[in-house]
Protein backbone atom coordinates (compact mmCIF):
# COMPACT_ATOMS: atom_id res chain seq x y z
CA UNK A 1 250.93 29.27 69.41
CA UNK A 2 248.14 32.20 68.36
CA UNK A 3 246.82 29.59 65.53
CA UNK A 4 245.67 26.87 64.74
CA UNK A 5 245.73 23.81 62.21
CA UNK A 6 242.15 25.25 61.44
CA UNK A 7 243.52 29.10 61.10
CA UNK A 8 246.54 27.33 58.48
CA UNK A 9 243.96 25.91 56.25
CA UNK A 10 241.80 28.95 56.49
CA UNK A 11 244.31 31.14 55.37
CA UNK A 12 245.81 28.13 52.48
CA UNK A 13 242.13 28.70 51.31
CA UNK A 14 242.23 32.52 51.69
CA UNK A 15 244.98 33.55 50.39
CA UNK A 16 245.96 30.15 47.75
CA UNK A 17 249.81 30.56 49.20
CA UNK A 18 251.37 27.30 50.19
CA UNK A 19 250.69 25.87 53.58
CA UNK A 20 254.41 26.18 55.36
CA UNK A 21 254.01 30.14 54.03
CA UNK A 22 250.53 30.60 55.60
CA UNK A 23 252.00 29.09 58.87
CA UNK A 24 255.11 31.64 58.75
CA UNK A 25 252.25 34.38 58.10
CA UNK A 26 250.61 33.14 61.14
CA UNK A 27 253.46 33.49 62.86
CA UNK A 28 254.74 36.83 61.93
CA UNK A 29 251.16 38.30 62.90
CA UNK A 30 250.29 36.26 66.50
CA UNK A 31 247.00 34.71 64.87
CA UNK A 32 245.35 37.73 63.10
CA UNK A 33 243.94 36.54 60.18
CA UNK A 34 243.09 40.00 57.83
CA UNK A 35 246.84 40.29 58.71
CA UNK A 36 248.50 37.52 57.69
CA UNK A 37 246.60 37.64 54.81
CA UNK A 38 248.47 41.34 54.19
CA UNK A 39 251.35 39.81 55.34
CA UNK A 40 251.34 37.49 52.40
CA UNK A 41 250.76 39.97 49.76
CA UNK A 42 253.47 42.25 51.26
CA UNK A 43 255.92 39.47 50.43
CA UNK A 44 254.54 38.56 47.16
CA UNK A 45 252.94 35.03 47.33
CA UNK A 46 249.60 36.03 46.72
CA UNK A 47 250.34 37.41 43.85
CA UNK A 48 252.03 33.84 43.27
CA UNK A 49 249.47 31.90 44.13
CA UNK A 50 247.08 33.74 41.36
CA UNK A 51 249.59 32.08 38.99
CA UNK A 52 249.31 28.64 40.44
CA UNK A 53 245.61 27.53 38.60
CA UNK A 54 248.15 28.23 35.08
CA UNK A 55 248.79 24.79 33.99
CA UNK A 56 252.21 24.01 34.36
CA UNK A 57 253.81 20.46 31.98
CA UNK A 58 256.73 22.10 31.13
CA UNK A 59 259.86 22.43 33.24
CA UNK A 60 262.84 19.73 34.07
CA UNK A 61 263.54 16.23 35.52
CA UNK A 62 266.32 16.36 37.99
CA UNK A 63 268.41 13.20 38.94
CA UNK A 64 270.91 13.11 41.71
CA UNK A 65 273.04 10.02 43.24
CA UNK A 66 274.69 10.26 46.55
CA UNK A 67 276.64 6.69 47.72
CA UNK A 68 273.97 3.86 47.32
CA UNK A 69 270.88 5.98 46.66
CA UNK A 70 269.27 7.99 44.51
CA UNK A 71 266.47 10.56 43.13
CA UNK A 72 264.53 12.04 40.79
CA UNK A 73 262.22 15.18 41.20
CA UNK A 74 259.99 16.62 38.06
CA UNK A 75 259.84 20.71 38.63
CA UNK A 76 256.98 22.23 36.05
CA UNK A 77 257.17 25.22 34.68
CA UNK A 78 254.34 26.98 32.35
CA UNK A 79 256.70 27.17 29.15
CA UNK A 80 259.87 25.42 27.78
CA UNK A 81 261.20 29.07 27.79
CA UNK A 82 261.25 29.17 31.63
CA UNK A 83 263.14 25.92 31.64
CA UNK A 84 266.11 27.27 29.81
CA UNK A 85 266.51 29.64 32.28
CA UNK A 86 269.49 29.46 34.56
CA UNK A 87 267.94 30.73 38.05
CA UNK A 88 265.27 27.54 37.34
CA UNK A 89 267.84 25.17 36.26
CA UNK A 90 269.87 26.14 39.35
CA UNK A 91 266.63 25.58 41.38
CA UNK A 92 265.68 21.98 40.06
CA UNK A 93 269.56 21.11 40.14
CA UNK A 94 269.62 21.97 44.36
CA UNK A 95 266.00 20.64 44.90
CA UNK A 96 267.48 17.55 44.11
CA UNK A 97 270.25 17.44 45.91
CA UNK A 98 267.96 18.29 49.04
CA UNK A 99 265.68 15.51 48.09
CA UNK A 100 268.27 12.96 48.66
CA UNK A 101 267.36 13.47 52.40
CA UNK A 102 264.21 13.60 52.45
CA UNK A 103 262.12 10.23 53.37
CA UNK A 104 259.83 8.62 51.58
CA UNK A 105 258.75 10.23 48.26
CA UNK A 106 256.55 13.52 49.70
CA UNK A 107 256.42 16.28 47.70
CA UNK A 108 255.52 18.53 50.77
CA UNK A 109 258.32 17.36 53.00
CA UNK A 110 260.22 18.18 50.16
CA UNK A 111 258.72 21.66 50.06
CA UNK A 112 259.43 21.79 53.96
CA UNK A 113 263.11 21.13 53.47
CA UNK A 114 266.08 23.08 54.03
CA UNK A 115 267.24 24.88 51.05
CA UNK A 116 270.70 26.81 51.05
CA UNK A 117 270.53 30.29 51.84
CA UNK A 118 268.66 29.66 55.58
CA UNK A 119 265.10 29.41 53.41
CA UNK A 120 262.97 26.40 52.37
CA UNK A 121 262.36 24.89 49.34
CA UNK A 122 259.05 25.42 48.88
CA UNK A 123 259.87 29.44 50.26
CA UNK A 124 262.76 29.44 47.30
CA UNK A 125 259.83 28.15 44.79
CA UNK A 126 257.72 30.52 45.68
CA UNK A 127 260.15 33.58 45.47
CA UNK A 128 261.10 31.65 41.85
CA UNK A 129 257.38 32.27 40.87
CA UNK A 130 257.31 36.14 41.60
CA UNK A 131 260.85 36.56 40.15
CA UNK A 132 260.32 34.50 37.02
CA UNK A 133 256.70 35.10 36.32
CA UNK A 134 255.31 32.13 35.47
CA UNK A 135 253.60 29.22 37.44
CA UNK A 136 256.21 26.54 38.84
CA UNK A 137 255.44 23.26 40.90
CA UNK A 138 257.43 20.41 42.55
CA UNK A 139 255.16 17.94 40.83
CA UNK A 140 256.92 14.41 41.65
CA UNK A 141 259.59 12.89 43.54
CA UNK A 142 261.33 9.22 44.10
CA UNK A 143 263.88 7.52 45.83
CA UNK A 144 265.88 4.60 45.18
CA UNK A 145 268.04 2.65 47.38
CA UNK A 146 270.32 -0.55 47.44
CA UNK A 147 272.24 -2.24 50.31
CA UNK A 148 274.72 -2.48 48.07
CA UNK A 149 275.83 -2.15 45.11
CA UNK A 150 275.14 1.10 42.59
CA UNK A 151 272.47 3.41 41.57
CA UNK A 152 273.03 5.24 38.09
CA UNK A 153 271.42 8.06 36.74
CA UNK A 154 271.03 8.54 33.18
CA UNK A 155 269.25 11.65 31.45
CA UNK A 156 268.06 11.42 28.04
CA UNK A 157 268.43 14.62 25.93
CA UNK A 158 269.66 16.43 28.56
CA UNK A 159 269.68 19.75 28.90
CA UNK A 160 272.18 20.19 31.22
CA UNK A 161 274.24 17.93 33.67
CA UNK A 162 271.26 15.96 35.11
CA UNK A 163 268.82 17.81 34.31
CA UNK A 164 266.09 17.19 31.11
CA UNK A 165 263.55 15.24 30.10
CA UNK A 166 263.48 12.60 30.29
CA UNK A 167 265.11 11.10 33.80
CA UNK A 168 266.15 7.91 34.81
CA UNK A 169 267.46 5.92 37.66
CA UNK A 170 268.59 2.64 37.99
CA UNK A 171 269.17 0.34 41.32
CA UNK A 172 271.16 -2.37 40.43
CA UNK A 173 271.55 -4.84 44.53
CA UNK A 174 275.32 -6.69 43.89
CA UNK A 175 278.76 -7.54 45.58
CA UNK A 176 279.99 -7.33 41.70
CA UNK A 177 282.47 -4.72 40.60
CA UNK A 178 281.20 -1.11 40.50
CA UNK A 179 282.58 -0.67 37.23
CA UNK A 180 280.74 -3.86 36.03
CA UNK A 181 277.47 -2.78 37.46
CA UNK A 182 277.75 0.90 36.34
CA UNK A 183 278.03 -0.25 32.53
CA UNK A 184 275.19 -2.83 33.05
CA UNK A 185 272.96 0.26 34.67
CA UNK A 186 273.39 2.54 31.92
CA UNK A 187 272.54 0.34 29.51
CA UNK A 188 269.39 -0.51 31.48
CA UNK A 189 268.64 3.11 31.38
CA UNK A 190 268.96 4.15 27.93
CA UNK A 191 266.41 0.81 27.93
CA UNK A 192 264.15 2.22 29.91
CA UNK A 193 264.20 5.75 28.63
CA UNK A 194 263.24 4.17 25.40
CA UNK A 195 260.86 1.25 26.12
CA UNK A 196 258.96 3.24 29.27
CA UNK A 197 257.80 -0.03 31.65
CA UNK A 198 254.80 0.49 33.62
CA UNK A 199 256.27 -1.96 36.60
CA UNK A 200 259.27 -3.45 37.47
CA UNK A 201 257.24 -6.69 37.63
CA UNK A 202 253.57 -7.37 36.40
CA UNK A 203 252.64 -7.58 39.98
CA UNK A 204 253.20 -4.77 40.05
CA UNK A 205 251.40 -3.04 37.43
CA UNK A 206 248.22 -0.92 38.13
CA UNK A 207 245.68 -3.25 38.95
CA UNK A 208 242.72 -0.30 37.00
CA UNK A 209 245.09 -0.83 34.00
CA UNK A 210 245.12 -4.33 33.76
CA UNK A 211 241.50 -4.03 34.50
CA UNK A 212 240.82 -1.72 32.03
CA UNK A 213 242.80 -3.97 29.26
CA UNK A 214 240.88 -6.77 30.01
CA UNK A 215 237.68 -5.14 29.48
CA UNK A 216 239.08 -4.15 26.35
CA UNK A 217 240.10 -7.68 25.14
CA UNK A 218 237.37 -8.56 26.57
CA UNK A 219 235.19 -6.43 23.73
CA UNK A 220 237.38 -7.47 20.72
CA UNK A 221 237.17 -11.22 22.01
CA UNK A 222 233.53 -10.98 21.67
CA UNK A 223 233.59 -9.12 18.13
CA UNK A 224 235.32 -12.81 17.11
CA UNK A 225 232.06 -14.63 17.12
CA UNK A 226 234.01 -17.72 18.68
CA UNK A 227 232.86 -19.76 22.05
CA UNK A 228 233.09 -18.17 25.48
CA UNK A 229 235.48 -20.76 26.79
CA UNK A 230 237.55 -19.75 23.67
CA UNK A 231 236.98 -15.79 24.16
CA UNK A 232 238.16 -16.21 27.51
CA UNK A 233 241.63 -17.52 26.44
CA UNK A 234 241.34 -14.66 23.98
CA UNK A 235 241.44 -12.03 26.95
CA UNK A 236 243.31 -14.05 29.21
CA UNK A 237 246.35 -14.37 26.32
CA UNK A 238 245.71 -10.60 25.63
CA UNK A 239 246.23 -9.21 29.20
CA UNK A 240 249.41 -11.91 29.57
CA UNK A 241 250.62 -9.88 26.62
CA UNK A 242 250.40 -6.99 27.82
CA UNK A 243 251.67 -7.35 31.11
CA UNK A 244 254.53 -9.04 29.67
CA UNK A 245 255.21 -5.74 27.33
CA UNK A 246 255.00 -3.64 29.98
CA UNK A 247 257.18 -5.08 33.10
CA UNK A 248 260.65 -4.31 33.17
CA UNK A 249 261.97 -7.48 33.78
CA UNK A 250 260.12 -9.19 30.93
CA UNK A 251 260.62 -6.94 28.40
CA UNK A 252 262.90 -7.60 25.14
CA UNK A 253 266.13 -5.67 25.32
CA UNK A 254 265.74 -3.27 22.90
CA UNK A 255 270.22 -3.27 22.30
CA UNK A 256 269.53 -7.26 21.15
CA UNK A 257 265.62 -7.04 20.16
CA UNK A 258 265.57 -10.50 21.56
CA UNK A 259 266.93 -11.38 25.65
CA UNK A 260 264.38 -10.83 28.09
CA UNK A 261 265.69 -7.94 30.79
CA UNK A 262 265.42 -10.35 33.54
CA UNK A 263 268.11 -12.57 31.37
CA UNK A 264 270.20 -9.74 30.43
CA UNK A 265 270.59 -9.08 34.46
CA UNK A 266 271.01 -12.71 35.27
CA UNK A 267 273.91 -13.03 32.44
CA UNK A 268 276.02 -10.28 33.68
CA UNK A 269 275.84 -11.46 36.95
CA UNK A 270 277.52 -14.63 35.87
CA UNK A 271 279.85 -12.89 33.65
CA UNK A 272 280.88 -10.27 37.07
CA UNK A 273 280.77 -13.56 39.03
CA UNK A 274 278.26 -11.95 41.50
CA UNK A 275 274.20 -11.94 41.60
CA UNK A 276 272.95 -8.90 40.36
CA UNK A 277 269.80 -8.07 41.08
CA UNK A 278 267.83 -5.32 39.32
CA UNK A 279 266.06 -4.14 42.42
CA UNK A 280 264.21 -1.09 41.22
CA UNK A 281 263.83 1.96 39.26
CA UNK A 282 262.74 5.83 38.58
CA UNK A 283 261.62 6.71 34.80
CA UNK A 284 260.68 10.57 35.47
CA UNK A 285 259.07 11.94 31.94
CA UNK A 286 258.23 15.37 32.02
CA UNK A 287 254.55 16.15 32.07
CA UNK A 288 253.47 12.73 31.40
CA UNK A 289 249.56 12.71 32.39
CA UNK A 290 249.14 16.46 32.24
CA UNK A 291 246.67 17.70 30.01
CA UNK A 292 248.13 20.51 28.91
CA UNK A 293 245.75 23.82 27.92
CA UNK A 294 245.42 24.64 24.44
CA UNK A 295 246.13 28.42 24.04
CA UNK A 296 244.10 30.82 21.91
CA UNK A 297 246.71 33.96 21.40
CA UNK A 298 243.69 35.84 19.37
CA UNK A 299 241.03 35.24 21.78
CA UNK A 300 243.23 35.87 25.07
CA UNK A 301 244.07 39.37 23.37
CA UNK A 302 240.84 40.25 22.77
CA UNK A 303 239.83 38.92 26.65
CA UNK A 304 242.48 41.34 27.56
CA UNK A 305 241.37 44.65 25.58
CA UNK A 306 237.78 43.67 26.78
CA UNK A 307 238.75 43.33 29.84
């Protein structure tokens, strides 16, 4: 090898292409840095990688099942537009089928993957990004998996088969009829499309949310004027609340407005004759916790005739 893990960053940092590319450039050109850097622009990805500080929260949520597991990948485009489009909907819709093979939930062994048509995924992104013109990234991805039993998909809104939104996966652990769990899973989803749990459990919730939600009781607790031993139940009730809100299992079904999740599981295990267990789950919203850019049309003209 004419390079090293040094020369690979180097050139990432260089150039802005992805890393796998700047390795293949590396590759192609026994070392030499000025050209791989050539060698990059020859085949377009610099050019991409100008587009990649666009903010991208647009784009699709892909879901894909495959015997007892499943996944979802978010995709970002720059503009609803660009997720309409059939070459990107194609994309998203393969990605995911990759990603069922891929361990763990890495985005860049996702990227690394075989893609059909002897390229990579991350490769077929980046040709995506000088064919289509806008900014695209693999933003997210996570498996599910039971022993057995069933994992359904559900997309909200979708936009095409398994592909929206809005994605969803369910993994429901049972020796219960398939049938039996499949109904049970979708109704789960369209629950959790709707209600949007932080945590399956509230263990399991982000211990700088609960934090942060406590501080906050905290503050209104002390507004109240009342005793410290009382202010403390005050917080202590408050974060209870909240955790309880926001973990799957012990929030109210919103079909009945009244059962508890982790009841609504428990009773259709009895009614299938099996335990069901609801052992985890994927709620994919597209661009959740981007900030997206606010665009001045006017002012971006004017840049441009300045310019």
């Amino acid at each position: 090898m004419a390079y090293t893990a040094a020369d690979v960053k180097a050139l990432r940092e260089k150039s802005g292409a992805g890393m796998m590319d700047c390795k293949k450039a590396l590759e192609e050109t026994n070392g030499d840095m000025e050209a791989a850097v050539d060698f990059l622009r020859a085949k377009g990805l610099a050019a991409a990688a100008k587009k990649s500080s666009r903010t991208a929260a647009e784009g699709l949520v892909g879901v894909a099942v495959e015997g007892t597991k499943g996944v979802a990948v978010e995709v970002n485009s720059e503009t609803d537009f660009v997720a309409k489009n059939e070459q990107f909907q194609d994309f998203v819709r393969t990605a995911t089928q990759v990603a069922l093979n891929v361990d763990g939930d890495d985005v860049d062994a996702l990227k690394g993957a075989s893609y059909p048509g002897g390229t990579t995924v991350g490769d077929k992104l980046t040709d995506n990004v000088a064919t289509i013109g806008e900014n695209q990234q693999i933003r997210r991805i996570k498996l599910v998996a039971v022993s057995e039993g069933v994992v359904v998909p559900y997309m909200h809104n979708a936009a095409a088969p398994n592909l929206g939104k809005i994605g969803v996966l369910v993994a429901l652990e049972s020796s219960a009829p398939a049938e039996k769990l499949e109904e049970l899973g979708r109704q789960l989803a369209m629950h959790i499309a709707a209600a949007f749990p932080q945590a399956l459990t509230a263990e399991g919730l982000d211990a700088e949310v609960i934090e942060r939600e406590r501080a906050i009781a905290r503050d209104k607790a002390a507004e109240s004027g009342k005793p410290e031993n009382v202010q403390e139940k005050m917080v202590e009730g408050a974060v209870a609340k909240y955790a309880k809100e926001n973990a799957l299992l012990s929030q109210i079904f919103v079909m009945d407005n009244k059962t508890p999740i982790q009841q609504v599981v428990d009773q259709a295990g009895k009614d299938a004759g099996a335990k069901i267990v609801l052992k985890d789950y994927v709620r994919f919203q597209l661009g959740e916790g981007i900030e997206k850019e606010e665009s001045d049309f006017a002012a971006e003209v004017a840049a441009a005739v300045g310019g």
